[in-house]
Protein backbone atom coordinates (compact mmCIF):
# COMPACT_ATOMS: atom_id res chain seq x y z
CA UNK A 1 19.37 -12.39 20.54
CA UNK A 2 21.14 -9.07 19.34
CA UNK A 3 19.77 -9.77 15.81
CA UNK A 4 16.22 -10.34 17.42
CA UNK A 5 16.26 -6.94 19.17
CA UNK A 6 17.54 -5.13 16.40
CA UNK A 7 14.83 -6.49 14.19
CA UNK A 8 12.63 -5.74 17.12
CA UNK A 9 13.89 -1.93 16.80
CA UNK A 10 13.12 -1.63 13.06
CA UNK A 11 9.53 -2.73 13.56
CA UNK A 12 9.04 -0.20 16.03
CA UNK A 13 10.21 2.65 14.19
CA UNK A 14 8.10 1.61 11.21
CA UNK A 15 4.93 1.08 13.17
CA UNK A 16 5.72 4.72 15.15
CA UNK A 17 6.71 6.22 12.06
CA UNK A 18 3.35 5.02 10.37
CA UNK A 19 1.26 6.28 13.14
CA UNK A 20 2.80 9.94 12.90
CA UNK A 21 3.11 9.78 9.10
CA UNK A 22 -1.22 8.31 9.22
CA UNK A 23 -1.77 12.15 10.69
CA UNK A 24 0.22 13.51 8.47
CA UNK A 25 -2.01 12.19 5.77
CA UNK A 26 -5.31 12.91 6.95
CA UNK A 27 -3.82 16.94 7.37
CA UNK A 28 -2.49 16.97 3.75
CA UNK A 29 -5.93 15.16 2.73
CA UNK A 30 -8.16 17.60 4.56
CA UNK A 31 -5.91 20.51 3.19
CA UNK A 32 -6.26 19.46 -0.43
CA UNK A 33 -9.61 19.21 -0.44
CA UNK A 34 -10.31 22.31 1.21
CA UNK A 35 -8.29 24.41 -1.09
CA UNK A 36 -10.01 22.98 -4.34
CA UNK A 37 -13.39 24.21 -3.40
CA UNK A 38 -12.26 27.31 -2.44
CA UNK A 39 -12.02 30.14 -4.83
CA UNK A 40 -7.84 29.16 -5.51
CA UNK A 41 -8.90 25.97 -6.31
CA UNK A 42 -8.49 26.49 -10.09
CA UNK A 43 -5.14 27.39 -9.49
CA UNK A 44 -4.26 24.55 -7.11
CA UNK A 45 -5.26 21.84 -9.18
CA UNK A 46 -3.88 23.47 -12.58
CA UNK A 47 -0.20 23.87 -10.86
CA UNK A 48 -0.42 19.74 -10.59
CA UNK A 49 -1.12 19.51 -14.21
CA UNK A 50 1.75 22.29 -14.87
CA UNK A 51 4.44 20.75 -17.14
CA UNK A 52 7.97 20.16 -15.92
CA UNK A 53 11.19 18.40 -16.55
CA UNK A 54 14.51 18.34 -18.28
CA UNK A 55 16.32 18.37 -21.44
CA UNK A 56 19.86 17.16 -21.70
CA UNK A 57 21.37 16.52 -25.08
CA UNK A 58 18.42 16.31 -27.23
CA UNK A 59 16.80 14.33 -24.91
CA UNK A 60 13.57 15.34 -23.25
CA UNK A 61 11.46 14.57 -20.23
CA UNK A 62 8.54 16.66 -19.50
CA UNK A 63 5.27 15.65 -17.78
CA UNK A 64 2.53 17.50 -15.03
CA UNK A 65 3.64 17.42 -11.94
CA UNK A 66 1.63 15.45 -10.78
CA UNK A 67 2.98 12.38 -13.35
CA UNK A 68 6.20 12.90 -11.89
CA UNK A 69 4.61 12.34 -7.94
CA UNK A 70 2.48 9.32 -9.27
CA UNK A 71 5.32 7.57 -11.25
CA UNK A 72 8.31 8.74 -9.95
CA UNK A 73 7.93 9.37 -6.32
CA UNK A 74 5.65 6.48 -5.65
CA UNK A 75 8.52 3.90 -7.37
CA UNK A 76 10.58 5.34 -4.24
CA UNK A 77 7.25 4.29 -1.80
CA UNK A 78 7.15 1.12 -3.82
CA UNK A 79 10.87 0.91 -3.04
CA UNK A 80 10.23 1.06 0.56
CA UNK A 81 7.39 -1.75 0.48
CA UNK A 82 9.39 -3.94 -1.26
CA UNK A 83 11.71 -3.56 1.54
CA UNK A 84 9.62 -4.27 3.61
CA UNK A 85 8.16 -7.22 2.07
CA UNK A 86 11.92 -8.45 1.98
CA UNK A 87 12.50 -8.12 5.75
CA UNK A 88 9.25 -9.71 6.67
CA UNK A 89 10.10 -12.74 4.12
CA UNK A 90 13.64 -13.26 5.67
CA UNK A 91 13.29 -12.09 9.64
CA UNK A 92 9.92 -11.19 10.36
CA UNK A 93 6.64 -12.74 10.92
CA UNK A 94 6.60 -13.70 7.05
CA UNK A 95 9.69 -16.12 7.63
CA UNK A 96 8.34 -18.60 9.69
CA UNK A 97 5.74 -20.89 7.96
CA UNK A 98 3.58 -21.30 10.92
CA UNK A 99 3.29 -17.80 11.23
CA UNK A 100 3.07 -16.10 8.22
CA UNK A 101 0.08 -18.77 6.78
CA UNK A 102 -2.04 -16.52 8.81
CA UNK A 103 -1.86 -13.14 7.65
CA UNK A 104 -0.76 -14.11 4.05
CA UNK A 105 -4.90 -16.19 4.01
CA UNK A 106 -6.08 -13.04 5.59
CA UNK A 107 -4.98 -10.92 2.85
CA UNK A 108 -5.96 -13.41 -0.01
CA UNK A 109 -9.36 -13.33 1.45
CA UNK A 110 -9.30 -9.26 2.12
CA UNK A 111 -8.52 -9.19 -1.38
CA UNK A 112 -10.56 -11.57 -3.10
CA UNK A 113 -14.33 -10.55 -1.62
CA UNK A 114 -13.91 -6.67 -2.28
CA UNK A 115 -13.20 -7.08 -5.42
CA UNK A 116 -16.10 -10.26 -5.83
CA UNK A 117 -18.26 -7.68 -4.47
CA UNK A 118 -17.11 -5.16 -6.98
CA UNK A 119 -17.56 -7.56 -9.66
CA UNK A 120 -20.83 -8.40 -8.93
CA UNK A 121 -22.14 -5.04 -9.25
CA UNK A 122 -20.09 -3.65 -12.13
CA UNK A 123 -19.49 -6.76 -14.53
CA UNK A 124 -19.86 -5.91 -18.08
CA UNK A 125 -19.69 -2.22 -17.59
CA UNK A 126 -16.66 0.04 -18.27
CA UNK A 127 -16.63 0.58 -14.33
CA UNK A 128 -14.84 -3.02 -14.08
CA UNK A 129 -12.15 -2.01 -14.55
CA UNK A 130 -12.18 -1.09 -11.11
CA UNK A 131 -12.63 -4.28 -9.07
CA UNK A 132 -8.55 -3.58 -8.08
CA UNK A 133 -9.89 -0.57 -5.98
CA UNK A 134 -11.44 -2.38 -2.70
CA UNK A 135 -8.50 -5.16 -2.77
CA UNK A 136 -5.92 -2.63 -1.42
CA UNK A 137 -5.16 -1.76 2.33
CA UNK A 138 -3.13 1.49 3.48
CA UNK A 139 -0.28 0.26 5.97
CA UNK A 140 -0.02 3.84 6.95
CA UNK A 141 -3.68 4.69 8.36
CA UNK A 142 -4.30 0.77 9.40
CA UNK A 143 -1.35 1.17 11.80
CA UNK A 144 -2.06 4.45 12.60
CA UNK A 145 -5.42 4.01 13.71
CA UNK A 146 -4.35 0.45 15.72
CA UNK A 147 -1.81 2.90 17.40
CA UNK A 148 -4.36 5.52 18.74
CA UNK A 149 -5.22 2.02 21.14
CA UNK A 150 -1.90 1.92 22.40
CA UNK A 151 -1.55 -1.07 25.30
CA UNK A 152 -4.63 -2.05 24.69
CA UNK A 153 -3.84 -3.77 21.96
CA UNK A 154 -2.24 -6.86 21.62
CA UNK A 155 1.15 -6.40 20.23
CA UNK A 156 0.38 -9.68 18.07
CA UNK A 157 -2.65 -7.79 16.68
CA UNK A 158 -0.07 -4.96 15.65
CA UNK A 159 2.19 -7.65 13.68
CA UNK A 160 -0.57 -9.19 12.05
CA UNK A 161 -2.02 -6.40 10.50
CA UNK A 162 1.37 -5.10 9.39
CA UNK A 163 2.03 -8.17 7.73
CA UNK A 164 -1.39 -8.52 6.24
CA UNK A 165 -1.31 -5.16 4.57
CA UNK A 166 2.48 -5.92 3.68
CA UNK A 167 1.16 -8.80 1.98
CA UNK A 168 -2.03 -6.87 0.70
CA UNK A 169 -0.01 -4.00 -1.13
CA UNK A 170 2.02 -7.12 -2.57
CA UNK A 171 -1.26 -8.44 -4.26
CA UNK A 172 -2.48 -5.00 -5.20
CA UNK A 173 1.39 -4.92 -6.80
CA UNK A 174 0.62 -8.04 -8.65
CA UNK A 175 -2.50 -6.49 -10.33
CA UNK A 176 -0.93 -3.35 -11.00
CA UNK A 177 1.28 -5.24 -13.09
CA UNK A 178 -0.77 -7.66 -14.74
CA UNK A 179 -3.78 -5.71 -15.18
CA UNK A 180 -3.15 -1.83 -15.57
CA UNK A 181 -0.43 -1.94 -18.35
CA UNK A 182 -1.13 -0.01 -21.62
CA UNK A 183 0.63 0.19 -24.58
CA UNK A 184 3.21 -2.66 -23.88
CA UNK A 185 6.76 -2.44 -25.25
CA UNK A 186 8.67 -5.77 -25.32
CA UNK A 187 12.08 -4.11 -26.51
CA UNK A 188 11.83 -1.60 -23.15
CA UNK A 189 10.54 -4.29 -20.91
CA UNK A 190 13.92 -6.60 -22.07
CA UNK A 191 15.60 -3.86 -21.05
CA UNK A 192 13.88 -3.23 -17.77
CA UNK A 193 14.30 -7.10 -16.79
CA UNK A 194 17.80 -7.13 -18.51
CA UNK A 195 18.92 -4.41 -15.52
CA UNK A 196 16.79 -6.38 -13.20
CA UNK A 197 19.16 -9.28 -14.07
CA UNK A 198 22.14 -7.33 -13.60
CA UNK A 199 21.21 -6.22 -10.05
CA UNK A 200 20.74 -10.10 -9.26
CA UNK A 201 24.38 -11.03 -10.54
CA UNK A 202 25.60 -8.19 -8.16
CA UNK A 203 23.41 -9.02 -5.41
CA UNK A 204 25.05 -13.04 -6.08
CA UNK A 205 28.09 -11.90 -6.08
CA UNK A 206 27.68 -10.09 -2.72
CA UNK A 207 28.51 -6.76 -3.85
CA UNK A 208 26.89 -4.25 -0.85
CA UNK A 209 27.90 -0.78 -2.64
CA UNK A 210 24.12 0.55 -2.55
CA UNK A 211 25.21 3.33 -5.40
CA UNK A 212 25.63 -0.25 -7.39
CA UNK A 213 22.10 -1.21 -7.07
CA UNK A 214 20.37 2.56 -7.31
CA UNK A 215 22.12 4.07 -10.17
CA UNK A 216 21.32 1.06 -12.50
CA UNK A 217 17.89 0.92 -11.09
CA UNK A 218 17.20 4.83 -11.86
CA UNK A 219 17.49 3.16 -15.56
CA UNK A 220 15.54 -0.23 -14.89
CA UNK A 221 12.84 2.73 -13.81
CA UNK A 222 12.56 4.50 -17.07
CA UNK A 223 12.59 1.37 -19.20
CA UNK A 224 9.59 0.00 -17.11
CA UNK A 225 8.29 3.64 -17.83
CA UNK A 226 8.67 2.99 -21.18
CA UNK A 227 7.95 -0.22 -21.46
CA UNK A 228 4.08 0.44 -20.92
CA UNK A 229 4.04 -1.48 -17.14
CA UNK A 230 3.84 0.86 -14.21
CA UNK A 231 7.36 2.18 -13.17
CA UNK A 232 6.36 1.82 -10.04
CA UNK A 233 7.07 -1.76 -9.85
CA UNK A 234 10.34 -1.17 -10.74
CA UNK A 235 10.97 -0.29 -6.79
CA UNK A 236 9.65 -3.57 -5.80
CA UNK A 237 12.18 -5.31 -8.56
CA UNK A 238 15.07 -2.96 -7.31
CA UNK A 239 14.15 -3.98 -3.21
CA UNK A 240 14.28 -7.47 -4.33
CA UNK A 241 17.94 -7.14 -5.84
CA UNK A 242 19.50 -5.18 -2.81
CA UNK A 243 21.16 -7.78 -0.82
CA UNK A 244 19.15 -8.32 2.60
CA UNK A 245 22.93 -10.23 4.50
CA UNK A 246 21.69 -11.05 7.72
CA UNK A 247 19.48 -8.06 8.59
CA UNK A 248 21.28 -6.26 11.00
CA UNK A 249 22.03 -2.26 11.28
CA UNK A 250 24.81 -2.70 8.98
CA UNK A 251 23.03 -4.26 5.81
CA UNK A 252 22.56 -2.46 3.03
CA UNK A 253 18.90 -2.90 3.09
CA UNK A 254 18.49 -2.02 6.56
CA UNK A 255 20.14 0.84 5.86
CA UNK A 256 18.29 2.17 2.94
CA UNK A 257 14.93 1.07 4.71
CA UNK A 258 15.63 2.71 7.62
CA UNK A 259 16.69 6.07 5.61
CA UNK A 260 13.33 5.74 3.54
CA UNK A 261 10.63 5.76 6.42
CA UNK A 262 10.76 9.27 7.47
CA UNK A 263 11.21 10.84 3.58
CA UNK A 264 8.36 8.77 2.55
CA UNK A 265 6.19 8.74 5.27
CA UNK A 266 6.65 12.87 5.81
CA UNK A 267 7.16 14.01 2.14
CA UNK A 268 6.29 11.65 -0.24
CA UNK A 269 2.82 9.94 0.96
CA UNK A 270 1.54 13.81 1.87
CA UNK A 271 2.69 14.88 -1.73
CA UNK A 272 0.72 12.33 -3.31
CA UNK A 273 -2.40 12.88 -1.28
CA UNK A 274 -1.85 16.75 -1.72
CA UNK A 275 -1.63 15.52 -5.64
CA UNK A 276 -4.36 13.28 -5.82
CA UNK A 277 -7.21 14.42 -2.98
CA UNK A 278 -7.96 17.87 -4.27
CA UNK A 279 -11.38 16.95 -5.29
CA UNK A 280 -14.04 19.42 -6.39
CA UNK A 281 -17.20 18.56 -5.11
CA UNK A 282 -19.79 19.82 -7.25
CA UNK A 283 -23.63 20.21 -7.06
CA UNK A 284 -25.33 17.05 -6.62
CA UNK A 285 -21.81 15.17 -5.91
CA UNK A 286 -24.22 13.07 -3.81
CA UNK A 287 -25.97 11.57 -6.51
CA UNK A 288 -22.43 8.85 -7.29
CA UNK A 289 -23.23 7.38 -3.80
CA UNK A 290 -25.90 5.44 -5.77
CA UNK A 291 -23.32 4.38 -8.70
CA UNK A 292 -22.72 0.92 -9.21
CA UNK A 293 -19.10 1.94 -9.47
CA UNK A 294 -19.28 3.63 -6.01
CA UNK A 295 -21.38 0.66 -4.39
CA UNK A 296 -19.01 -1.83 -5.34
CA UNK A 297 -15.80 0.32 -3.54
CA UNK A 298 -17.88 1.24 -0.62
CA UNK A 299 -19.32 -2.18 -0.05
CA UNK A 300 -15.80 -3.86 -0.88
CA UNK A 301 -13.90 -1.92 1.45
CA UNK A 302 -16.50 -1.78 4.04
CA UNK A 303 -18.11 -5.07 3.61
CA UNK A 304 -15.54 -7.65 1.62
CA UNK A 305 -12.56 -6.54 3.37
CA UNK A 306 -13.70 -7.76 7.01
CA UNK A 307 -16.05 -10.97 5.55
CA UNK A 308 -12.82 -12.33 3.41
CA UNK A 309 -10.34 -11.76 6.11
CA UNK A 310 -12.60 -13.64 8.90
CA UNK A 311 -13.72 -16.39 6.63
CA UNK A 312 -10.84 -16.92 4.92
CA UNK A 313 -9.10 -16.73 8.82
CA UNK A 314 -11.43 -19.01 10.18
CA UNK A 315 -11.72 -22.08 7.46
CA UNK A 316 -7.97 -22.05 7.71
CA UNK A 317 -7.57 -22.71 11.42
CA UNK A 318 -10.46 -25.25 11.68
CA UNK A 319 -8.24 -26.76 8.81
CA UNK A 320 -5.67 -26.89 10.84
CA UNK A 321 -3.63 -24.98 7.82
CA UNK A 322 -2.27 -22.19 10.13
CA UNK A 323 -2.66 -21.41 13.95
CA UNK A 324 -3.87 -18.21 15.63
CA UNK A 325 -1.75 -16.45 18.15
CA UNK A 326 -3.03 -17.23 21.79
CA UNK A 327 -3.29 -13.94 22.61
CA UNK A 328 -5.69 -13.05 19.86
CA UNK A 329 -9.57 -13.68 19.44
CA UNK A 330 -11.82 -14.25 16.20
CA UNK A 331 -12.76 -10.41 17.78
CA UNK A 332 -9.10 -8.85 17.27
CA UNK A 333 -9.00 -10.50 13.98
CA UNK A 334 -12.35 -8.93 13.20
CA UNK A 335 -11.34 -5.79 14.16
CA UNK A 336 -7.96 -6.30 11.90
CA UNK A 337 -10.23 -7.05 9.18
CA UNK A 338 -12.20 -4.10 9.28
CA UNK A 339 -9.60 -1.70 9.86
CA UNK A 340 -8.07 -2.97 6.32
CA UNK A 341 -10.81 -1.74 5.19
CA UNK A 342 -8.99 1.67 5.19
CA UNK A 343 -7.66 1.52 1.29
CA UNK A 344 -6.80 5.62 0.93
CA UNK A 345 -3.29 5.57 -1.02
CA UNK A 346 -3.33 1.96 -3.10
CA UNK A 347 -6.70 2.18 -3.75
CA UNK A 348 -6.69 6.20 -5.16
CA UNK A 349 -3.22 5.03 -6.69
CA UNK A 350 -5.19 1.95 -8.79
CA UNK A 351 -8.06 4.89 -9.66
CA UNK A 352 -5.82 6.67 -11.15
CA UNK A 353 -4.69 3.41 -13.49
CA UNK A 354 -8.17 2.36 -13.89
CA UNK A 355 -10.03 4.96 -15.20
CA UNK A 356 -9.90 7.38 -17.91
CA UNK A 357 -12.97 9.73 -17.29
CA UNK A 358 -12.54 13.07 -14.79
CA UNK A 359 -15.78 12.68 -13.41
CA UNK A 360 -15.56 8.44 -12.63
CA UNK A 361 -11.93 8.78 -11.41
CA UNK A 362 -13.48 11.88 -8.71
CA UNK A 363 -16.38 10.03 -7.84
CA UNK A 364 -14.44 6.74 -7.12
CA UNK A 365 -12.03 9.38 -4.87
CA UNK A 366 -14.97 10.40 -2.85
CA UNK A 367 -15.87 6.36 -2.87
CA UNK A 368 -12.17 5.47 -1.50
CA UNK A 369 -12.20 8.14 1.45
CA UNK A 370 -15.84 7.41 2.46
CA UNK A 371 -15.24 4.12 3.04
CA UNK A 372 -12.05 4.65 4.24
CA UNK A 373 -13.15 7.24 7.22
CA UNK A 374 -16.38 4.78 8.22
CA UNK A 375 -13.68 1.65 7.73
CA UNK A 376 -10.86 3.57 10.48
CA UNK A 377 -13.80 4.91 12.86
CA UNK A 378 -15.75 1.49 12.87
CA UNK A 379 -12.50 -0.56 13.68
CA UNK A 380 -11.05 2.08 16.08
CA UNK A 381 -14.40 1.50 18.28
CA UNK A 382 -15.02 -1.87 17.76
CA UNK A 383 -11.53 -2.83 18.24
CA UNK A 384 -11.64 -0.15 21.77
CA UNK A 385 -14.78 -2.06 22.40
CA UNK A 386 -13.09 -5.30 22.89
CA UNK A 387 -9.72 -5.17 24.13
CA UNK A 388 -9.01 -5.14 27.49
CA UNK A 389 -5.03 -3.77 27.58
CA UNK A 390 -3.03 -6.47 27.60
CA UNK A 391 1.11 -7.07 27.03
CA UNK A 392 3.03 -9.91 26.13
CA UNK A 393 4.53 -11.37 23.62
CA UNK A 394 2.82 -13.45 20.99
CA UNK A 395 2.59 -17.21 21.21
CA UNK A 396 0.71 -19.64 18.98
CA UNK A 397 -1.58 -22.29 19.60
CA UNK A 398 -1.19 -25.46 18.72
């Protein structure tokens, strides 16, 4: 019971602290593109690109700024949704078969039709390589929008969409790693899984000194830098190696959860958008609405996100393969499914991997936040629409 309500606890302050940190986001969105079109704009987005770093016995690390928010503060966000991942897996809605069959199809099928419908449109152009853009769902403005509902939602409606977009940014992870490496180093990549090794022996060995775990994985980080695959996964590899015990207040992983939600959801996530939102919109910016490229991110996000999650949903249950919750409808889930529509951080974060050109990478930006404002608008008032205010806890039907 006391490990129930403690668990209970956790997923509180992460859904609160999403909500807050969702508003947060939109401020430092709005912000950043309001001071690149105005006339310090050149000297906003040039301080980004400024060079900084270290130098400590001959050897050197200097990159933008904005390199060091993209692959070195995001491994910490990546560090947190691996934590996340980890809890869900071993105490949340993820560890019970029954219950996490649901939102894990959901997400396979929020994932798969965005980027079919990005495929269709772009195959055999050099805009494929963004068909990872639509598959990604932010946790932080999905939950913050469902939050705006309050009582009126279901709180089964709240756990399902946490643990589809838990499951989501896993996929999106996935790709990431199989699909946006350049340059691939073997030697640095042994390395990388070599540490990654190491943190398992300690983690077997029950060893719950968390400086263990994050001084080695500071170096599993650069290797995977090195190595040509994102660093970013390296905070997924390091959450998987920090021993989860029984997932009380006084694991380690608790702990260093718990510590992360507020620095990342009220200093990192607003850096990056600061970082990566100050776009310039330029005469005739209009014009990359009709884009392939921008068609297939729009319509994914808008579109595929809410048609995979609901077909995928309902083929399952008249399967019999997983159950729905009693207290939800084929309504809530629709509403869940267009609310992940809302892609904002992953899906500017994959941009950034996937393309090369200024003026394809801005336009897919303006794609990403389009879809993303019609996406959280559209769900928050369908979702209003069709939900009564009810409490309770959720049950599932047989």
């Amino acid at each position: 019971m006391i490990k129930r309500i403690q668990l209970s606890k956790l997923f509180t302050d992460f859904f609160h602290s999403e909500k807050t940190g969702g508003i947060v986001l939109i401020i430092c969105t709005v912000l950043s593109i309001l001071i690149a079109n105005l006339p310090l704009g050149e000297s906003y987005l040039h301080f980004w690109h400024h060079s900084i770093g270290f130098s400590v016995g001959g050897f050197e690390m200097y990159h933008p700024v904005e390199y060091w928010v993209n692959d070195g503060l995001m491994a910490i966000f990546f560090l947190m949704i691996g934590l996340e991942i980890e809890r869900e897996l071993y105490a949340g809605e993820l560890s019970n078969v029954h219950n996490a069959l649901l939102p894990v199809v959901a997400a396979l099928g929020g994932m798969l039709t965005p980027a079919l419908f990005h495929f269709i449109l772009n195959h055999g152009t050099p805009e494929q390589a963004g068909i990872g853009i639509p598959m990604a769902t932010d946790i932080a403005f999905a939950l913050g929008i469902l939050s705006l509902l309050g009582n009126r939602v279901p709180a089964s409606l709240k756990i399902f969409l946490a643990a589809l977009a838990i499951i989501d940014d896993l996929g999106a992870i996935i790709v990431i790693a199989v699909f946006y490496t350049e340059g691939f180093s073997l030697a640095y990549f042994g390395a990388a899984m070599g540490v990654f090794t190491l943190l398992l022996i300690f983690n077997r060995l029950r060893i719950h000194y968390l400086i263990v775990y994050l001084v080695p994985g500071v170096f599993m980080w650069y290797f995977m830098l090195k190595s040509g695959v994102h660093a970013t996964i390296s905070g997924i590899l390091l959450a998987f190696a920090i021993p989860f015990g029984n997932g009380t207040e006084q694991s380690i992983s608790y702990k260093l959860q718990h510590f992360l939600h507020k620095p990342v959801a009220f200093f990192i996530l607003p850096v990056f958008a600061l970082a990566n939102t100050g776009i310039v919109f330029e005469p005739g910016w209009q014009k990359s609405f009709g884009t392939k490229n921008t068609l297939g991110i729009m319509s994914g996000l808008i579109l595929g996100k809410p048609v995979g999650i609901i077909l995928f949903c309902y083929t399952a249950v008249k399967l019999k393969i997983c159950r729905l919750p009693s207290e939800l409808s084929w309504k809530h889930i629709s509403g869940a499914g267009i609310l992940a529509g809302i892609g904002f951080t992953m899906s500017i974060f994959i941009t950034l991997l996937a393309f090369n050109d200024a003026t394809t990478i801005i336009n897919a930006k303006i794609a990403v936040l389009s879809a993303s404002v019609i996406a959280g608008i559209a769900g928050f008032l369908f979702l209003k629409a069709i939900t009564p205010g009810r409490r309770g806890r959720p049950r599932f039907r047989g």
